[in-house]
C-alpha atoms as a PDB file:
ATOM      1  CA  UNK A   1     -84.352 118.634 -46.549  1.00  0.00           C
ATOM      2  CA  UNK A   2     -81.134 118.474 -47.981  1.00  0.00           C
ATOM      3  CA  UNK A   3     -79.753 120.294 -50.703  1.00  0.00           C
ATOM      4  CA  UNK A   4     -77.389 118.271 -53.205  1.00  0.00           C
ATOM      5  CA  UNK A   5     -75.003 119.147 -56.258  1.00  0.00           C
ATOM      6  CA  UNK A   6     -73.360 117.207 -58.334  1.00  0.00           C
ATOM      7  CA  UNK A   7     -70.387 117.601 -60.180  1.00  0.00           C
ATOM      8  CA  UNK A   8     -69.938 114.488 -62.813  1.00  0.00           C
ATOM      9  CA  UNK A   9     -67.200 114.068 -65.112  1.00  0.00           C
ATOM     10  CA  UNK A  10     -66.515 111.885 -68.065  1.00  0.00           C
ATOM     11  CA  UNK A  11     -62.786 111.301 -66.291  1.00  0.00           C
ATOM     12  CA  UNK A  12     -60.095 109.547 -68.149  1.00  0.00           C
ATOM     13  CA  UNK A  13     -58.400 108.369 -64.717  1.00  0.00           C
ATOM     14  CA  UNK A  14     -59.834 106.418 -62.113  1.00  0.00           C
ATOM     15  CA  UNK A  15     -62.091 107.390 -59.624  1.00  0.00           C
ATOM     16  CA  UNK A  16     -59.688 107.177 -56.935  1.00  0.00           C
ATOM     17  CA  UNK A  17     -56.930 109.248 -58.890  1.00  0.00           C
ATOM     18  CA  UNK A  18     -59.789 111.981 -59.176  1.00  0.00           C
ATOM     19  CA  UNK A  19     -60.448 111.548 -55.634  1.00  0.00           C
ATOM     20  CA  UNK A  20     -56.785 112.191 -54.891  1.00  0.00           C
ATOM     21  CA  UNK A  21     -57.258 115.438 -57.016  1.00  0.00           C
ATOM     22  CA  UNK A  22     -60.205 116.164 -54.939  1.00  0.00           C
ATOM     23  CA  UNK A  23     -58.719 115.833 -51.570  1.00  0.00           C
ATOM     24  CA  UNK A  24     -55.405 117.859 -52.843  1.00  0.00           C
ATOM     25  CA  UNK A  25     -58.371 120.719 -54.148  1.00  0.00           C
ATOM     26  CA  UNK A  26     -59.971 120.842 -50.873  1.00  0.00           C
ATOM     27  CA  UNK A  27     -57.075 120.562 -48.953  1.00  0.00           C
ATOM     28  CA  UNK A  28     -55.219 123.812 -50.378  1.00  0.00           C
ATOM     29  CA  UNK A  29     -58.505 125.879 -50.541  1.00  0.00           C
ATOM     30  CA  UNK A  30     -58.697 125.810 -46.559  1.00  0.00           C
ATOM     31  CA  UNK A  31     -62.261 123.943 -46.421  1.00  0.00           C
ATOM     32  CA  UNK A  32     -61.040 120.969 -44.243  1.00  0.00           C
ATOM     33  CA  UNK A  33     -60.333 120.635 -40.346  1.00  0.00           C
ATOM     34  CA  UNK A  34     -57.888 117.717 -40.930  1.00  0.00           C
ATOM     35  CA  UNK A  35     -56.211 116.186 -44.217  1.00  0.00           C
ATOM     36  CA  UNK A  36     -58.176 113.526 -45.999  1.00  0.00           C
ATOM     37  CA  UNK A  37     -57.400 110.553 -47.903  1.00  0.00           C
ATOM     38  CA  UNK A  38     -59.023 109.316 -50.971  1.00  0.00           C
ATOM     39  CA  UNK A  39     -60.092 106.152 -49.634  1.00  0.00           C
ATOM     40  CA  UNK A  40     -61.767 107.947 -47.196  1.00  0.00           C
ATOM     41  CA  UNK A  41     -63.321 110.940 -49.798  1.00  0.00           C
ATOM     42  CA  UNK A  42     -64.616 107.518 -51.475  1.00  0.00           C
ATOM     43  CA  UNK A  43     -65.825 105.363 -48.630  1.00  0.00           C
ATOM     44  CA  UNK A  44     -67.159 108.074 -46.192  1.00  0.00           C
ATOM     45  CA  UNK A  45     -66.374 111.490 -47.532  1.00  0.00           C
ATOM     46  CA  UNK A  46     -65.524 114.625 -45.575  1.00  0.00           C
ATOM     47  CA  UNK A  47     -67.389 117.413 -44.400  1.00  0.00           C
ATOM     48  CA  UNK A  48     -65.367 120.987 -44.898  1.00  0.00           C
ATOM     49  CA  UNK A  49     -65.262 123.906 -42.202  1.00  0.00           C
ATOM     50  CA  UNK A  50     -68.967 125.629 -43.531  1.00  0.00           C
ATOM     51  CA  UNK A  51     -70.500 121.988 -43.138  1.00  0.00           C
ATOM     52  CA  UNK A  52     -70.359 120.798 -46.665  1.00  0.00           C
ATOM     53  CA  UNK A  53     -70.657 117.398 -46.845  1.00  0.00           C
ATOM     54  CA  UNK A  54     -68.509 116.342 -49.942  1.00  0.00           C
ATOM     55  CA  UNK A  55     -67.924 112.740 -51.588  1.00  0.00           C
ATOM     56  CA  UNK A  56     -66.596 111.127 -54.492  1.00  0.00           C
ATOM     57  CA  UNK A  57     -67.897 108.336 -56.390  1.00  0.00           C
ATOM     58  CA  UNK A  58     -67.417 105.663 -59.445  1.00  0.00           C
ATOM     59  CA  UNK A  59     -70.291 106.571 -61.942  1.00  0.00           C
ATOM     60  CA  UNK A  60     -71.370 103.319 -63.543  1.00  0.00           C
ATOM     61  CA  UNK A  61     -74.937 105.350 -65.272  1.00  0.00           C
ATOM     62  CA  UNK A  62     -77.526 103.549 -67.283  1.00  0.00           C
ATOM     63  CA  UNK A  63     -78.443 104.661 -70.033  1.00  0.00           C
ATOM     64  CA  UNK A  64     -81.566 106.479 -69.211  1.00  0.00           C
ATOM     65  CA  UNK A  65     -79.371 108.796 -66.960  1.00  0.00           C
ATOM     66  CA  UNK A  66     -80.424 112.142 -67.408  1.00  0.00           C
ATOM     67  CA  UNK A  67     -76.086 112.980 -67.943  1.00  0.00           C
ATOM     68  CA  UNK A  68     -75.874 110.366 -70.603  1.00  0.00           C
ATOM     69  CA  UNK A  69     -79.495 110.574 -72.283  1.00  0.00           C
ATOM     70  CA  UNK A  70     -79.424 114.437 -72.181  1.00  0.00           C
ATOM     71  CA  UNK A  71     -76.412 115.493 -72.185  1.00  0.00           C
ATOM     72  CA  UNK A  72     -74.198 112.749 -74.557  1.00  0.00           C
ATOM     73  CA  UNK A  73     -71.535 112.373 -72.156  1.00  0.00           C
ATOM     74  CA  UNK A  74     -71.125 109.153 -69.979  1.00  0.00           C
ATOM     75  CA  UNK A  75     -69.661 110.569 -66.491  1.00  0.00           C
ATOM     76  CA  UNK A  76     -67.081 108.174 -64.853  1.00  0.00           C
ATOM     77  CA  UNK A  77     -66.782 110.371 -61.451  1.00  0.00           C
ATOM     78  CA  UNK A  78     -68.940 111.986 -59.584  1.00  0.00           C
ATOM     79  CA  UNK A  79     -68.464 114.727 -56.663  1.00  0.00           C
ATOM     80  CA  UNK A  80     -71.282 114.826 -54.601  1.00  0.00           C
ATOM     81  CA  UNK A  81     -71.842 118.458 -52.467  1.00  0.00           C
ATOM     82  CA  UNK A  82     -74.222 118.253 -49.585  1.00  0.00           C
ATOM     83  CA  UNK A  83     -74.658 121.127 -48.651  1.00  0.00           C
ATOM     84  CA  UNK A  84     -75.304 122.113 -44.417  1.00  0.00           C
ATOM     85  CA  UNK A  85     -78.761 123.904 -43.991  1.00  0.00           C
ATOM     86  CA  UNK A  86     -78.156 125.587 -40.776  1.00  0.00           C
ATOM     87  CA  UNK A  87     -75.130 127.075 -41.996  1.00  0.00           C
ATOM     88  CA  UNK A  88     -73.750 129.813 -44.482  1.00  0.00           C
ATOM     89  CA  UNK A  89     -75.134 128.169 -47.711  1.00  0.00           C
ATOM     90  CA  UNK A  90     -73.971 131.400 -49.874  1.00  0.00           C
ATOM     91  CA  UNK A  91     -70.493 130.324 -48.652  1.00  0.00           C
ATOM     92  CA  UNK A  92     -71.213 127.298 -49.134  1.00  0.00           C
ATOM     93  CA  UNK A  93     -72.097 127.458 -52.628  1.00  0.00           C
ATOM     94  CA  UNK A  94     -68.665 129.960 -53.031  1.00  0.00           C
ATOM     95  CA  UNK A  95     -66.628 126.434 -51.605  1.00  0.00           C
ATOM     96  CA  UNK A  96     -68.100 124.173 -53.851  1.00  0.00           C
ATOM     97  CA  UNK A  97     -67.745 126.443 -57.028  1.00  0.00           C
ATOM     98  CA  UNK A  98     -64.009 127.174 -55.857  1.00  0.00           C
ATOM     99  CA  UNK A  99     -63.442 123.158 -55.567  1.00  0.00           C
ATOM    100  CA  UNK A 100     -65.328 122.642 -58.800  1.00  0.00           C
ATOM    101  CA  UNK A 101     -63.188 125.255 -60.633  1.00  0.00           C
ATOM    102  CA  UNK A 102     -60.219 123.928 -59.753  1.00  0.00           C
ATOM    103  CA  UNK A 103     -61.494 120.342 -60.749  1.00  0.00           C
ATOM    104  CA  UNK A 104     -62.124 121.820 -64.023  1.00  0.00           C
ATOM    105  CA  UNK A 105     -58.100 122.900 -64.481  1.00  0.00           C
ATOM    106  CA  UNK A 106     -56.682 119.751 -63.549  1.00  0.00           C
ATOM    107  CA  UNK A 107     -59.621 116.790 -64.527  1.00  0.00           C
ATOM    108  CA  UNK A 108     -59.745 117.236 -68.450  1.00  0.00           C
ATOM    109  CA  UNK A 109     -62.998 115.732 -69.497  1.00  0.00           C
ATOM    110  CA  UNK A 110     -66.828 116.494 -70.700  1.00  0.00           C
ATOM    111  CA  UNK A 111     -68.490 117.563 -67.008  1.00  0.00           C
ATOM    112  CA  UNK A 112     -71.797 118.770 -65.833  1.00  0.00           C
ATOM    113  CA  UNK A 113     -72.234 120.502 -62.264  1.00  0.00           C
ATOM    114  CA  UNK A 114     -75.987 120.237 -61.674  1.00  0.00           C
ATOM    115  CA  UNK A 115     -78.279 120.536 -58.196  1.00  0.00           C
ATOM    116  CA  UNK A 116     -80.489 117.475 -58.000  1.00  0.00           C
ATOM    117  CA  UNK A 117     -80.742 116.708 -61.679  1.00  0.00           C
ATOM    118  CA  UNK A 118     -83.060 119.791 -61.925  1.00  0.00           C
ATOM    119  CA  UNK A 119     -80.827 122.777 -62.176  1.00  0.00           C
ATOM    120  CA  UNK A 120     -77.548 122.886 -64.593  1.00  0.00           C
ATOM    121  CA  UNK A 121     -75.063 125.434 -63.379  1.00  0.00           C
ATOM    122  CA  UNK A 122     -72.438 124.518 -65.926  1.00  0.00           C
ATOM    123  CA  UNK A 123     -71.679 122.213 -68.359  1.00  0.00           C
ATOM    124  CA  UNK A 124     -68.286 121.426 -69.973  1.00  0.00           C
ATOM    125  CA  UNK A 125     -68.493 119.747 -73.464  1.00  0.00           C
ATOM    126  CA  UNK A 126     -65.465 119.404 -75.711  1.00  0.00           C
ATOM    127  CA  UNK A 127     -63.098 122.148 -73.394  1.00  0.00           C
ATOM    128  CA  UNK A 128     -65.774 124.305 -74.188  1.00  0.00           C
ATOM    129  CA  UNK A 129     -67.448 125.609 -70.584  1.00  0.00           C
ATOM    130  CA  UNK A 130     -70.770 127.165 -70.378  1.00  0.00           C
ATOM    131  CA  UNK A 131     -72.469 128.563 -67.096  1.00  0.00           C
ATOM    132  CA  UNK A 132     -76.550 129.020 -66.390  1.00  0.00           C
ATOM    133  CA  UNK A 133     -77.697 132.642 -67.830  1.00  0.00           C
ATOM    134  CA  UNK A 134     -79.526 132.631 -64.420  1.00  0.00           C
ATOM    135  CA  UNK A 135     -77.977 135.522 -62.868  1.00  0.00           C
ATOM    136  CA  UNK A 136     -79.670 133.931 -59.656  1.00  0.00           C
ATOM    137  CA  UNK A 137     -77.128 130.827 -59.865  1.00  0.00           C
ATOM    138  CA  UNK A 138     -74.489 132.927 -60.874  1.00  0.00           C
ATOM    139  CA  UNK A 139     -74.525 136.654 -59.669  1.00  0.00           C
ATOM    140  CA  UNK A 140     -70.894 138.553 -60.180  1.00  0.00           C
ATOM    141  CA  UNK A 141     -69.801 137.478 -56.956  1.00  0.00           C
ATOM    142  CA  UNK A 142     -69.937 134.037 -58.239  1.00  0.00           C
ATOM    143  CA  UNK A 143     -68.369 134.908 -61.198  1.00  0.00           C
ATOM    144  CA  UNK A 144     -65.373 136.171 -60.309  1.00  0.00           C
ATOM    145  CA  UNK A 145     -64.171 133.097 -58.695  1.00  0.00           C
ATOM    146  CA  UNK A 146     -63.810 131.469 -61.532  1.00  0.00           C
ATOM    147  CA  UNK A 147     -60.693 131.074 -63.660  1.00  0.00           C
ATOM    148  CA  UNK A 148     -61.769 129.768 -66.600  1.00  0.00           C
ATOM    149  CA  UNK A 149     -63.212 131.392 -69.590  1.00  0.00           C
ATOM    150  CA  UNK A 150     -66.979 130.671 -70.436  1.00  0.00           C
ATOM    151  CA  UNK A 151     -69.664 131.322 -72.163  1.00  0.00           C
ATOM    152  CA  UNK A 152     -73.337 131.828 -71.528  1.00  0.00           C
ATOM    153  CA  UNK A 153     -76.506 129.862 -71.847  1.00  0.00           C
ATOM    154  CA  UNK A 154     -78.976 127.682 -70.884  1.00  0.00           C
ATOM    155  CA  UNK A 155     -79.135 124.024 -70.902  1.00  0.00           C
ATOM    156  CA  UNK A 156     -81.502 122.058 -69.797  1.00  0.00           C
ATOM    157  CA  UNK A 157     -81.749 118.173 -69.056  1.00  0.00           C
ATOM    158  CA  UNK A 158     -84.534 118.034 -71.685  1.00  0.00           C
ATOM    159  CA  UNK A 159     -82.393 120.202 -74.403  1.00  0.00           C
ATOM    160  CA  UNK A 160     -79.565 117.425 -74.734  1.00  0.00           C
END
């Protein structure tokens, strides 16, 4: 089985500006073979040198979408992380919170990076960015590569 994140942000430019952002993200980290467009982030996606598949989407959520009805933000962009299972999925995880970091910087907007709708890692909500008190999601390792000062807690789906 797969295992999925999602990074969803209430964007105020369009998806394939943020998709532009994306490719230009994962582009100076290192985590491609070959440059990407956004038409092709949006259309097919791109899968990075540890085997992260990673895509970007148009959110058009209903209103019963856990985001929306839980949260009280209405994403307009989503970045989808599929992550490879017979690969280095710590590493993996270090990518995607590098990418999602520097999303963070240079997408302004009320986001949410959550796996499957289950687990919220962090949530931004008016500039104000809070990660999981699970020391399991984030250990120090994790910590450390972010740039961006936070706070603690934990937010559930159900805690809106």
């Amino acid at each position: 089985m797969a295992v999925f994140y999602d990074f969803e942000i209430a964007a105020a430019l369009p998806v394939r500006d943020a998709a532009a952002v994306l490719g230009r993200v994962v582009q100076e980290a290192g985590l491609l073979h070959a440059p990407v467009t956004p038409q092709e982030l949006l259309e097919k996606g791109a899968e990075t040198i540890r085997g992260t598949f990673v895509q970007a989407f148009e959110e058009r959520p209903q209103p019963w979408h856990p985001v929306v009805s839980h949260l009280g933000f209405t994403p307009t962009v989503s970045v989808s992380f599929r992550l490879g299972k017979f690969t280095d999925m710590p590493g993996q995880q270090a990518d995607m919170i590098r990418v999602v970091d520097a999303l963070l910087a240079r997408i302004p907007g009320d986001a949410v990076l959550e796996h499957q709708s289950e687990d919220i890692w962090l949530l931004r909500r008016a500039g104000v960015l809070a990660l999981s008190e699970d020391t399991g999601l984030w250990p120090p390792h994790r910590l450390a590569l972010l740039n961006h000062p936070y706070g603690r807690t934990t937010c559930t789906f159900a805690d809106g």
